[in-house]
Protein backbone atom coordinates (compact mmCIF):
# COMPACT_ATOMS: atom_id res chain seq x y z
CA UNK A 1 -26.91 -6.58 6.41
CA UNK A 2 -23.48 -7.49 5.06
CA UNK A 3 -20.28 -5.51 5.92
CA UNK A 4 -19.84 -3.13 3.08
CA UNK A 5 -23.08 -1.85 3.62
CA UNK A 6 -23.11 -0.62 6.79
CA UNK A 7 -23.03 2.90 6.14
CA UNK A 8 -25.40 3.04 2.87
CA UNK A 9 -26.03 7.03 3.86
CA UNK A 10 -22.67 7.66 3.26
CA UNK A 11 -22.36 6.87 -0.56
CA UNK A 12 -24.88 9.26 -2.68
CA UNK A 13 -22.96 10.32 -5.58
CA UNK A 14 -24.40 14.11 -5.52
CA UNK A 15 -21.99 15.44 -2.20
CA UNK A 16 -20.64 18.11 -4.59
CA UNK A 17 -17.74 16.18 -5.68
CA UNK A 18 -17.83 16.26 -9.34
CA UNK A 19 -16.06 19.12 -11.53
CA UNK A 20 -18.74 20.20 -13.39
CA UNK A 21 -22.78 20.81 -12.42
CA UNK A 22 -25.81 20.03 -14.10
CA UNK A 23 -24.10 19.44 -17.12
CA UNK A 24 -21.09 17.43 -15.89
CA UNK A 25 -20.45 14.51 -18.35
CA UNK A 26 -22.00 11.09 -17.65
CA UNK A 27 -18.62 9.16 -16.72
CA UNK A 28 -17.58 6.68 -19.62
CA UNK A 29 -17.52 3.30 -16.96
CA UNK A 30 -15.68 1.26 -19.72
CA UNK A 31 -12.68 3.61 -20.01
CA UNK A 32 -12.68 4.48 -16.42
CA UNK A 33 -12.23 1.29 -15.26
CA UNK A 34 -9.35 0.03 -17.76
CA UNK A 35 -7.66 3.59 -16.80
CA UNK A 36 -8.08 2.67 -13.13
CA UNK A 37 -6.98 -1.02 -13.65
CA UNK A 38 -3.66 0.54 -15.90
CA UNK A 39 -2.79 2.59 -13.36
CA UNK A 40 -2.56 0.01 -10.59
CA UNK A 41 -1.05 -2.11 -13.51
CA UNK A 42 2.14 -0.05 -13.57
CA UNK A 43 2.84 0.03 -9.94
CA UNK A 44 2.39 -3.47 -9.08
CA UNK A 45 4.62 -4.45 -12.77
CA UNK A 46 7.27 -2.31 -11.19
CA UNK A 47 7.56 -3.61 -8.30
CA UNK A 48 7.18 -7.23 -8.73
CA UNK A 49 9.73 -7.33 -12.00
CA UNK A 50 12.30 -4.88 -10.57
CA UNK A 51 12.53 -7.21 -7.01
CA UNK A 52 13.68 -10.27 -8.85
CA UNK A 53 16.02 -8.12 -10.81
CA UNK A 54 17.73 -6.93 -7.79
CA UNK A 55 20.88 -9.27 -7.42
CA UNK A 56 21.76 -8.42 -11.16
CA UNK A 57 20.99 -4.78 -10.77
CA UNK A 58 23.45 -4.80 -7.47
CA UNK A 59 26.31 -6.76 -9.57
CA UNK A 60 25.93 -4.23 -12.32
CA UNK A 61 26.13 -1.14 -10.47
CA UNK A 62 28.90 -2.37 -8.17
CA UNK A 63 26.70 -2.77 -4.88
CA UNK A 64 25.73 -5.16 -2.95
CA UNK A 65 21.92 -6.51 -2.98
CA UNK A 66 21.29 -5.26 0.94
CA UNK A 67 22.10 -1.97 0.20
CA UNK A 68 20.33 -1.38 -2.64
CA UNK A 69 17.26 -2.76 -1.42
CA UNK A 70 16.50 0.97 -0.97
CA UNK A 71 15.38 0.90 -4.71
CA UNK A 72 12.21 -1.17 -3.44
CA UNK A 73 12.19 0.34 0.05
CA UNK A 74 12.80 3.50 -0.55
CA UNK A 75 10.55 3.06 -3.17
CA UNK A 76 7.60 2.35 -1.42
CA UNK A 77 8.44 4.69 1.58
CA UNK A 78 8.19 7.31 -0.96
CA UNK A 79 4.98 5.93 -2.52
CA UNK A 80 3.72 6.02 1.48
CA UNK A 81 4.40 9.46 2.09
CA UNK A 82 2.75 10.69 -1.11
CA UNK A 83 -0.64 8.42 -0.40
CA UNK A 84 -1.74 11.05 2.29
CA UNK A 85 -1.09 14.12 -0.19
CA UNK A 86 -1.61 12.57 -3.20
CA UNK A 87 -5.04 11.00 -2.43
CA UNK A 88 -6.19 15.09 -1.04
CA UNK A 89 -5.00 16.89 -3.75
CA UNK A 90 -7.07 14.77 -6.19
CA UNK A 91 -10.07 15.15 -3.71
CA UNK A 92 -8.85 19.24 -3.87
CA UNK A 93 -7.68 20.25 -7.34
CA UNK A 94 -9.39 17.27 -9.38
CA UNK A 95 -8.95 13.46 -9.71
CA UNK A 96 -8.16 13.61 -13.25
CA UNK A 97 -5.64 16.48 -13.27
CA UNK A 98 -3.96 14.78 -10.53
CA UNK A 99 -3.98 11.39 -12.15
CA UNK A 100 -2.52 12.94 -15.49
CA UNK A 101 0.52 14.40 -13.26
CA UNK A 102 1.18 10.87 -11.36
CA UNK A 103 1.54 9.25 -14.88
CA UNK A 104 3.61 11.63 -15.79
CA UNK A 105 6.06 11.78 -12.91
CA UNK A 106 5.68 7.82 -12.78
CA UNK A 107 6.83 7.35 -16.09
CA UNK A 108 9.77 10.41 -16.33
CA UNK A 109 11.56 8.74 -13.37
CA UNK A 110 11.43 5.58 -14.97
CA UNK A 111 12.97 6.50 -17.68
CA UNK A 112 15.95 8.55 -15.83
CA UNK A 113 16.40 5.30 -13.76
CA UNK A 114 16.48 2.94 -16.70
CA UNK A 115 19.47 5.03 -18.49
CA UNK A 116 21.26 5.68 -14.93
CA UNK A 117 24.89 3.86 -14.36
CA UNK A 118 24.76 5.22 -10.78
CA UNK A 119 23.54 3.38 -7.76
CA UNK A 120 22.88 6.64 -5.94
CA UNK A 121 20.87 8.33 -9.08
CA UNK A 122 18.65 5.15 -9.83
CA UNK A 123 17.54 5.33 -6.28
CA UNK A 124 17.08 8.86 -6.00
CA UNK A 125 15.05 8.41 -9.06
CA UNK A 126 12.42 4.99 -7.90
CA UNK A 127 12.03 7.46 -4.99
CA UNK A 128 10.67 10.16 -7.18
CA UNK A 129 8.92 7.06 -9.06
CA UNK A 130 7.61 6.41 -5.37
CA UNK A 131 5.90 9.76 -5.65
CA UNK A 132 4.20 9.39 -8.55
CA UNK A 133 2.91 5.91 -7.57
CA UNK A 134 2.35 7.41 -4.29
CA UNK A 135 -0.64 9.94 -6.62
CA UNK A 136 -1.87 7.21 -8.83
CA UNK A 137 -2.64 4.56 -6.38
CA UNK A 138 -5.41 6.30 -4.37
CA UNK A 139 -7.17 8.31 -7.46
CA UNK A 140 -7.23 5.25 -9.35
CA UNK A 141 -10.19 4.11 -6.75
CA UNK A 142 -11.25 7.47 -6.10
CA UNK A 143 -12.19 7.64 -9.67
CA UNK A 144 -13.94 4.70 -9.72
CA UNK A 145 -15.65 5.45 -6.09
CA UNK A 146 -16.89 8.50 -7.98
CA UNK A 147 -18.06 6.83 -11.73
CA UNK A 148 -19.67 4.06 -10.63
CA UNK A 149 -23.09 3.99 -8.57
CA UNK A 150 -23.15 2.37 -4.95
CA UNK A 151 -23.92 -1.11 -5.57
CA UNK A 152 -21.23 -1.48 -8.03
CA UNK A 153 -18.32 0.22 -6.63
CA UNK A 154 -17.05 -2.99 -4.73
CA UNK A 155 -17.04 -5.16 -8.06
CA UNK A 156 -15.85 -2.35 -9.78
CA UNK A 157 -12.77 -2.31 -7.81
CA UNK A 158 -12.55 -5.73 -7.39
CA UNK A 159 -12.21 -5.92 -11.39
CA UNK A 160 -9.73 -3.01 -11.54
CA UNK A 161 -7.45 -4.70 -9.06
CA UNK A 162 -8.18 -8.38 -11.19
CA UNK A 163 -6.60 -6.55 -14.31
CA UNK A 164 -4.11 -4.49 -12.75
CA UNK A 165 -3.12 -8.20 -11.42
CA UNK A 166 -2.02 -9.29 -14.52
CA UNK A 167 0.95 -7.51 -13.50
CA UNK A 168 1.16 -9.84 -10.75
CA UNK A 169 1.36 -12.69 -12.92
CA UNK A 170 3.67 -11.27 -15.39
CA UNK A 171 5.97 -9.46 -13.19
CA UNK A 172 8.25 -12.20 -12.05
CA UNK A 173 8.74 -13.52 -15.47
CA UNK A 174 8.99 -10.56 -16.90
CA UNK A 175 11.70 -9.09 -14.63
CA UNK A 176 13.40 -12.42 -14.29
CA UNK A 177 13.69 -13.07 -17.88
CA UNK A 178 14.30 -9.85 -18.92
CA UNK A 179 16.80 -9.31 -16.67
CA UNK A 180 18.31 -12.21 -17.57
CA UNK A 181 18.26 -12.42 -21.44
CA UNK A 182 18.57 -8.54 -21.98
CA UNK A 183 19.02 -6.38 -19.14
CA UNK A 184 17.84 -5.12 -15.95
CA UNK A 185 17.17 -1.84 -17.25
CA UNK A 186 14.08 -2.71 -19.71
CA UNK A 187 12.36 -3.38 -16.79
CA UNK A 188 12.30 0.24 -16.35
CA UNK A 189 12.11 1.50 -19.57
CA UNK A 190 8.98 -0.59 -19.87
CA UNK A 191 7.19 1.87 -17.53
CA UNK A 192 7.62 4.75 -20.51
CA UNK A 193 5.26 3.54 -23.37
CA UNK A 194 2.71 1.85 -20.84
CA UNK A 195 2.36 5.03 -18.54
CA UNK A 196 1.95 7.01 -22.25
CA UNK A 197 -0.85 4.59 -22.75
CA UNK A 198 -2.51 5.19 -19.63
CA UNK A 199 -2.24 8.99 -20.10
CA UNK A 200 -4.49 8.91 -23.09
CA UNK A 201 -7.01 6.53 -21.61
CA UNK A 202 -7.54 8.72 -18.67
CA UNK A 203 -7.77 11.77 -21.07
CA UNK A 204 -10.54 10.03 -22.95
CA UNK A 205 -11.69 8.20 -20.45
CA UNK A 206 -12.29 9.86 -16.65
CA UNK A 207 -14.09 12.43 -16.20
CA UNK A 208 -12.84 15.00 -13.42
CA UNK A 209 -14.27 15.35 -9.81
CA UNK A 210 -13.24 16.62 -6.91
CA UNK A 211 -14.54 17.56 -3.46
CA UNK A 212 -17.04 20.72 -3.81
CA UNK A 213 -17.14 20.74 -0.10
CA UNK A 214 -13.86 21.77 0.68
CA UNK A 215 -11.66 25.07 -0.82
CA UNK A 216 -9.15 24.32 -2.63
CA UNK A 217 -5.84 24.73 -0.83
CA UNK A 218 -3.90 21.61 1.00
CA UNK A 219 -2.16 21.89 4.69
CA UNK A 220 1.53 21.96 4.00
CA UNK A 221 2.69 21.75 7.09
CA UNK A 222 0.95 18.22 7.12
CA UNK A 223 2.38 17.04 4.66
CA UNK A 224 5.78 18.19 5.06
CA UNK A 225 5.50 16.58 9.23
CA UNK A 226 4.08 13.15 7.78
CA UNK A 227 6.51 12.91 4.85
CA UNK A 228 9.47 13.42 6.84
CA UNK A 229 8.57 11.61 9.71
CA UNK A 230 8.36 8.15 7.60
CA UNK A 231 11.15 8.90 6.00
CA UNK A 232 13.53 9.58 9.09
CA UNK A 233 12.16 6.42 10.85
CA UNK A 234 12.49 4.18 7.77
CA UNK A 235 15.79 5.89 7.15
CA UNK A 236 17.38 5.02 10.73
CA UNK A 237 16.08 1.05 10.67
CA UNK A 238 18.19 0.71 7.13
CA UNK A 239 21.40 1.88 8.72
CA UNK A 240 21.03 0.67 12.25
CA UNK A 241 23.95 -1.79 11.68
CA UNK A 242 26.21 0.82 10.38
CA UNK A 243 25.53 3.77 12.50
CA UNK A 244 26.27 4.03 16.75
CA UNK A 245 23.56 3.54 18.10
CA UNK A 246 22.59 6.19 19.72
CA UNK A 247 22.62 8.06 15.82
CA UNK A 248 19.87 5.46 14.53
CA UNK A 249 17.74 5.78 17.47
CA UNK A 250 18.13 9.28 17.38
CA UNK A 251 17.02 10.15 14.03
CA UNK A 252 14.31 6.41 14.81
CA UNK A 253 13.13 9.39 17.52
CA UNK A 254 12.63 12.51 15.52
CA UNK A 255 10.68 10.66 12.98
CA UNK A 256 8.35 9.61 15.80
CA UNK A 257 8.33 13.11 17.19
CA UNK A 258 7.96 14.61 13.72
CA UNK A 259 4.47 12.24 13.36
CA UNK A 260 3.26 13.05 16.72
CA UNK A 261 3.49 16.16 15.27
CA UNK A 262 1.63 15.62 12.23
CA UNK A 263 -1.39 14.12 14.46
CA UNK A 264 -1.18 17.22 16.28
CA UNK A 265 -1.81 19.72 13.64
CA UNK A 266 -4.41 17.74 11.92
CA UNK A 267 -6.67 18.71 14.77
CA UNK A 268 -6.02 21.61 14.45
CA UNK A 269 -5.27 22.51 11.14
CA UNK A 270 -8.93 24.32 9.41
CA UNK A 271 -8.51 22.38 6.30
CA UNK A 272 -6.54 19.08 7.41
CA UNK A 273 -4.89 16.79 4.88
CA UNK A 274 -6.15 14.09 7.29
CA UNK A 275 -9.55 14.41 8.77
CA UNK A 276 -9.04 12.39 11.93
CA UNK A 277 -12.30 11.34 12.75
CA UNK A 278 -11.92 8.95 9.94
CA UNK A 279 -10.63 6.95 12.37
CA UNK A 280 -13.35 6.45 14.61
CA UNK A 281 -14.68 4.97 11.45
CA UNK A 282 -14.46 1.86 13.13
CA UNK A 283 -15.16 -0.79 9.94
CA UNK A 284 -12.71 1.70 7.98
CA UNK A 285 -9.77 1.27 10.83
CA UNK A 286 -10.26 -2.33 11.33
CA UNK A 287 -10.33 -3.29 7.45
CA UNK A 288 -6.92 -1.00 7.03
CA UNK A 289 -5.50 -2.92 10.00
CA UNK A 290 -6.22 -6.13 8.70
CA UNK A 291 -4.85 -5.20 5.25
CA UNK A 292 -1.86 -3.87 6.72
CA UNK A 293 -1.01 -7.03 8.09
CA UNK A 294 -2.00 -9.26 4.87
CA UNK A 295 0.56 -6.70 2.66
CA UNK A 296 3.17 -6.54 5.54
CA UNK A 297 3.24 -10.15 5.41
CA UNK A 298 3.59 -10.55 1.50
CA UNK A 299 5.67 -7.78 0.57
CA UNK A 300 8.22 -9.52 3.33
CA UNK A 301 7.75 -12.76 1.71
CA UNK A 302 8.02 -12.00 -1.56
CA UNK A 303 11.72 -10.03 -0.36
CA UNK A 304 13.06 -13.27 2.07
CA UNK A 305 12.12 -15.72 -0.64
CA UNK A 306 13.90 -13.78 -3.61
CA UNK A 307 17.06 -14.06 -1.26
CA UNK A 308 16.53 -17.63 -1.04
CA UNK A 309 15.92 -18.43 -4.60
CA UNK A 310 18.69 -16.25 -6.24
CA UNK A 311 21.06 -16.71 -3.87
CA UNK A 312 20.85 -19.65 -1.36
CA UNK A 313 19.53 -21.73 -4.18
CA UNK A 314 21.02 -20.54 -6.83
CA UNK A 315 18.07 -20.32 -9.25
CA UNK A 316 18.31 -18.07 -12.05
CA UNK A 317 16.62 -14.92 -12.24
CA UNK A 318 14.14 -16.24 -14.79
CA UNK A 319 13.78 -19.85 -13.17
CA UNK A 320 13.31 -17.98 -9.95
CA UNK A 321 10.72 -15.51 -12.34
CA UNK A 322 8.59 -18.73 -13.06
CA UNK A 323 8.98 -19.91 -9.86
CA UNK A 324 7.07 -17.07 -8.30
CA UNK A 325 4.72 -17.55 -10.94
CA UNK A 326 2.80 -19.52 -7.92
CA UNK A 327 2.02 -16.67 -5.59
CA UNK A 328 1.82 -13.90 -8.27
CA UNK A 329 -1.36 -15.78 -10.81
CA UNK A 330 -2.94 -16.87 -7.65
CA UNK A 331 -2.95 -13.15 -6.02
CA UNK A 332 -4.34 -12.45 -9.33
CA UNK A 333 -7.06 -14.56 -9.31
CA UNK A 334 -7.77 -13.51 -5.91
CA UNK A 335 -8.25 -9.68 -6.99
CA UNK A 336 -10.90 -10.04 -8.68
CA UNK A 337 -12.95 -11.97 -6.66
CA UNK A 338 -12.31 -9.68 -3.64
CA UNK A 339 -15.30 -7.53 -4.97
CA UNK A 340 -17.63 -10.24 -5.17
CA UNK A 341 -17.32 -11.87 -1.98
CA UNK A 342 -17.61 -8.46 -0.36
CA UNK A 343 -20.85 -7.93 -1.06
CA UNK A 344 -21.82 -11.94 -0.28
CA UNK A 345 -19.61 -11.87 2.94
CA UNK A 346 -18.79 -10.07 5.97
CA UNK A 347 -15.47 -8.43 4.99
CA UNK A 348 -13.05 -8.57 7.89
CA UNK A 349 -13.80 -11.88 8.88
CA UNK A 350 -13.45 -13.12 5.01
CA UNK A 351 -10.15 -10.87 5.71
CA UNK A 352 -9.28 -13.22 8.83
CA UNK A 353 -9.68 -16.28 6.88
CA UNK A 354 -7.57 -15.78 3.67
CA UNK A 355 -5.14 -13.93 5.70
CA UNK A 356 -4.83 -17.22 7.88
CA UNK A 357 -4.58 -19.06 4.32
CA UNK A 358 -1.77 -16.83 3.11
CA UNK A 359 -0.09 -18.00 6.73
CA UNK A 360 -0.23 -21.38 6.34
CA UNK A 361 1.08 -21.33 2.63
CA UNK A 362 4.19 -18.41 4.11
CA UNK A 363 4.78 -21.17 6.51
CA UNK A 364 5.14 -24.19 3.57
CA UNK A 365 7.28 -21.92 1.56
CA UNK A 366 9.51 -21.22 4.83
CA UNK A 367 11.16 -24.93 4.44
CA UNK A 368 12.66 -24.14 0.62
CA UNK A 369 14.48 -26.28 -0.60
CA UNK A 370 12.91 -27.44 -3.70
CA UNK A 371 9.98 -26.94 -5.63
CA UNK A 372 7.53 -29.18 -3.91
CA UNK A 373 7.57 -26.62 -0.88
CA UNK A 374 7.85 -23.51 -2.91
CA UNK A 375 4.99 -24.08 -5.22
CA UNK A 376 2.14 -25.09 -3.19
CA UNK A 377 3.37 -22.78 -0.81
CA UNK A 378 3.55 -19.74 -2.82
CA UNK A 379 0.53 -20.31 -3.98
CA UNK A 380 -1.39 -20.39 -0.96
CA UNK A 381 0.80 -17.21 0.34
CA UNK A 382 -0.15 -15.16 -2.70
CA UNK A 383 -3.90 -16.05 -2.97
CA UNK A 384 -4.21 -15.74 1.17
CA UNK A 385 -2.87 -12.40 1.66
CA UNK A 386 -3.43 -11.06 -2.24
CA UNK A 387 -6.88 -10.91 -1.10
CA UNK A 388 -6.00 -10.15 2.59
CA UNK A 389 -4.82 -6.98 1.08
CA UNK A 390 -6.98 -6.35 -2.00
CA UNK A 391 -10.02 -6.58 0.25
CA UNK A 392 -9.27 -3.76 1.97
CA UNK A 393 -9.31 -1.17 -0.56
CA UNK A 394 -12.79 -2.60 -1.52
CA UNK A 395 -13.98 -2.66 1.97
CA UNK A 396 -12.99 0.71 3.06
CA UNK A 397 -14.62 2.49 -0.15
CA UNK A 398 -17.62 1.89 1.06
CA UNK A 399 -17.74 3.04 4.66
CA UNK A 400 -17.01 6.26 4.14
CA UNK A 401 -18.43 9.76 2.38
CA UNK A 402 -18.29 9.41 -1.34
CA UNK A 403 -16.64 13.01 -1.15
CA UNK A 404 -13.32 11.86 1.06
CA UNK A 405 -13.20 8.83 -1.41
CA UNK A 406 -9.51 10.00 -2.37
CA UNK A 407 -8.46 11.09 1.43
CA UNK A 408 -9.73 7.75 2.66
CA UNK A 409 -7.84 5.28 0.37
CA UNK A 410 -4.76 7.65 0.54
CA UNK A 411 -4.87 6.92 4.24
CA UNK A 412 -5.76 2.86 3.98
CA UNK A 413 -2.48 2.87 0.91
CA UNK A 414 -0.52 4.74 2.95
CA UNK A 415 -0.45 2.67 6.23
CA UNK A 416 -0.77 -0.36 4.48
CA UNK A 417 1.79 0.04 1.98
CA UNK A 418 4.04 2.30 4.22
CA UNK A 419 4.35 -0.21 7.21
CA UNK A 420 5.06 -2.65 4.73
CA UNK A 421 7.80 -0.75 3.50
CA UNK A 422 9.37 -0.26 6.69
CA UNK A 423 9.14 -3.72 7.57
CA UNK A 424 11.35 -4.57 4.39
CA UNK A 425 13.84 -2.49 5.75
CA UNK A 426 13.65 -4.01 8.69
CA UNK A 427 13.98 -7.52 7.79
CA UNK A 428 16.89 -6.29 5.43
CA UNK A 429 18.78 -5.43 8.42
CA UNK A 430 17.68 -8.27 10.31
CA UNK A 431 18.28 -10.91 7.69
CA UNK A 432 21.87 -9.15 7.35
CA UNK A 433 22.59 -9.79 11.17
CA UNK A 434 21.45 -12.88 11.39
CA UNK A 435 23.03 -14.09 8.45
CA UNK A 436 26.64 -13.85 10.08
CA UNK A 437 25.84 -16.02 12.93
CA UNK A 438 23.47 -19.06 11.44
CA UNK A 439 24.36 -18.75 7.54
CA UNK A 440 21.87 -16.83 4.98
CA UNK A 441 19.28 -19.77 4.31
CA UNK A 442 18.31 -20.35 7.74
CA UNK A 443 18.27 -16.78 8.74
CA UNK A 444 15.77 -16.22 6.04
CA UNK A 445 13.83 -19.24 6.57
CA UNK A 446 13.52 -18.27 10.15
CA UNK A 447 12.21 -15.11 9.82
CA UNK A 448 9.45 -16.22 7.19
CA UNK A 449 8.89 -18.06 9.35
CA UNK A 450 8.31 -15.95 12.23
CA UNK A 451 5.90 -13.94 9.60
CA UNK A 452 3.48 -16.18 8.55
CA UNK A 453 2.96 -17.36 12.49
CA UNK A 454 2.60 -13.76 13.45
CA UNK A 455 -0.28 -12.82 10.96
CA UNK A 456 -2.08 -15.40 11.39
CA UNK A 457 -1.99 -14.09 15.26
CA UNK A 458 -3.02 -10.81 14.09
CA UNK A 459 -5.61 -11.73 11.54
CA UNK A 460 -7.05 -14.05 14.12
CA UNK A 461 -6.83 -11.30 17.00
CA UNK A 462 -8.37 -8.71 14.85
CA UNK A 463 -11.26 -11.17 13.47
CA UNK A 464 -12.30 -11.38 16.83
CA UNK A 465 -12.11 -7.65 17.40
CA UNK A 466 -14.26 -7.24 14.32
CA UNK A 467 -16.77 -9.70 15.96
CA UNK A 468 -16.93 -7.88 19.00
CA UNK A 469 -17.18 -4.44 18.04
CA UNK A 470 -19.38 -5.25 14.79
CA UNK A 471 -21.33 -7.95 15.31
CA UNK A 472 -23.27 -9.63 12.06
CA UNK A 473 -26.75 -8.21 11.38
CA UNK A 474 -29.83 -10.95 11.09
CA UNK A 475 -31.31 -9.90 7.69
CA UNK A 476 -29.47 -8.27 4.63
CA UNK A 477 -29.98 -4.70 3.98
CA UNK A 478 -32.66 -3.75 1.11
């Protein structure tokens, strides 16, 4: 029996979880899926073009490049804390109505940040962008948990990630060279037209579903405790160098508190936002864990080496576009092939071993200085912990109820892409430090360093786990 089928009760497709009855519409599987794959398309564009184009952006709007690394931080802290919500509310009012609003808000605040001139309004508006990412992220796979029947939901995904990806491979370019030859600003202004497109695939495309099981209402308190809580904690690790102290680890505290808090009234809540028995799910928690550390590790790599290429190196933003060409076609590649070898191979230890990849290449790219190490390197680091990361959002679709399809990935996007968010931040500040003392370039290097040994620890430490706790069954499954 291979991983992803572990739980085969779990996945009928007739748990009440579709809009209509009797008569609800056969789903359209074509349309679904390139409605799905557009979806993730516009997230992963954004945040992949708009990284490179953060030096010029800073230089434009008078700033410096730490600072407004909020625009992808604060981005994707924004994105977490909507995960949670946004991947219920689809389960509550209906995936498709809840897909149509994400687009919308997605592509509104991309426009509002493309025609801003002020630092403090474009990153007020990529958090609202973070929202709307934050909805379309976890109903793009819900919808596809939902069309498709069991034994092709993983490939499905798989393929929805693989053409989403091509976002991956154009990003850098595109925001490089866009950036460079135009402006920074039709990076976001790009978002408008392709979210519009999206909108009317979904509308002639998904059908709407929801959870039949569950009324429809949605614990606010939840949501307003788990929101706030990242955002204090993330908050106070961004201005630990310029606060005291005791401020940062103050407000560090009450975000803690205020998700304690959360936890607590999820078990007690009657209809919680989080069902926490999910998490003695134990394939689901170990596959988030492992893709946690696989996106940790790249979204931290793809931020250090920016630094070096723009601005220890001195590439230009394009050059430094194709340059990171390496890691973004070979995450691509690895996308789609994430749904294939999950139902050929056990997942988390397939997890383990590209993770361990993606360490080895982190580690090649750690030594810059020239395109011998870069190249080979980034390669290796994108494919390794592209489908490090991928993986899980194939793996944990299908260990759990088809009805808490949205819940579930809300919770796997939201600690994956969450933690890696706050570890941004983090090495922001900790690059900044460390900078003064042993000069930018090494201060990067060492911390990518530091990185890609780390997670290879923890893929290795949690293959092992995976071992123990699940060990590999003797025949496959019928």
């Amino acid at each position: 029996m291979q991983f992803g089928r572990l739980h085969p009760k779990h996945h009928g497709k007739d748990h009440g979880i579709r809009s209509g009855d009797h008569g609800a519409p056969q789903p359209r599987l074509g349309l679904t899926l390139i409605a799905a794959s557009l979806c993730i398309f516009v997230v992963q564009l954004d945040f992949l073009a708009l990284n490179l184009a953060l030096p010029r952006m800073a230089s434009e709007l008078g700033t410096t490049t730490t600072d407004l690394q909020w625009v992808i931080s604060g981005y994707m802290l924004a994105l977490a804390a909507a995960l949670i919500p946004g991947g219920r509310l689809g389960d509550i009012l209906g995936r498709k109505r809840m897909l149509l609003i994400g687009l919308a808000l997605f592509g509104i605040c991309s426009l509002a940040a493309g025609l801003s001139s002020e630092p403090s309004i474009v990153i007020v508006m990529r958090i609202a962008q973070g929202v709307g990412a934050g909805v379309l992220f976890p109903l793009a796979i819900a919808v596809l948990t939902d069309a498709y029947p069991q034994d092709r939901t993983m490939r499905a995904i798989g393929n929805a990630y693989g053409i989403g990806a091509v976002a991956l491979a154009l990003g850098p370019v595109f925001g490089g060279g866009v950036t460079e030859l135009l402006s920074w600003r039709i990076v976001l202004l790009f978002n408008v037209p392709t979210c519009a497109v999206a909108l009317a695939v979904v509308v002639a495309g998904v059908r709407e579903s929801r959870d039949g099981t569950v009324p429809r209402s949605i614990d606010l308190p939840g949501v307003l405790t788990v929101a706030l809580g990242i955002a204090a904690v993330t908050y106070a690790v961004d201005r630990s160098t310029s606060w005291p102290a005791g401020r940062a680890v103050g407000i560090a505290a009450a975000g803690v508190l205020l998700l304690v808090a959360f936890v607590l009234r999820e078990r007690v809540a009657r209809w919680p936002l989080v069902a926490l028995d999910l998490f003695r799910n134990k394939p689901y928690v170990v596959i988030t864990l492992m893709s946690t550390v696989a996106n940790v590790s790249f979204a931290v790599a793809m931020y250090g080496v920016t630094i070096n290429l723009q601005q220890v190196d001195g590439y230009s933003p394009l050059t430094a576009g194709l340059v990171f060409l390496a890691a973004s076609v070979s995450a691509g590649v690895a996308a789609p092939l994430s749904g294939p070898l999950g139902e050929r191979f056990d997942v988390p230890r397939t997890m383990a071993a590209t993770t361990g990849v993606g360490a080895v290449g982190l580690f090649i790219a750690s030594f810059g200085g020239g395109l011998w190490t870069y190249l080979p390197g980034l390669a290796l680091t994108g494919f390794g912990y592209g489908m490090g990361w991928t993986m899980g959002s194939v793996g944990t679709q299908v260990v759990v109820p088809a009805e808490r399809a949205g819940q579930a990935s809300g919770v796997t996007l939201a600690v994956v892409i969450g933690v890696a968010g706050l570890c941004v931040a983090a090495s922001a500040t900790l690059i900044e430090v460390r900078a003064a003392d042993e000069g930018l370039g090494r201060s990067v290097e060492g911390l990518l360093r530091w990185v890609a040994v780390g997670s290879a620890v923890a893929a290795a430490a949690l293959g092992l786990l995976a071992a123990r706790l699940m060990p590999r069954a003797t025949a496959p499954a019928d």
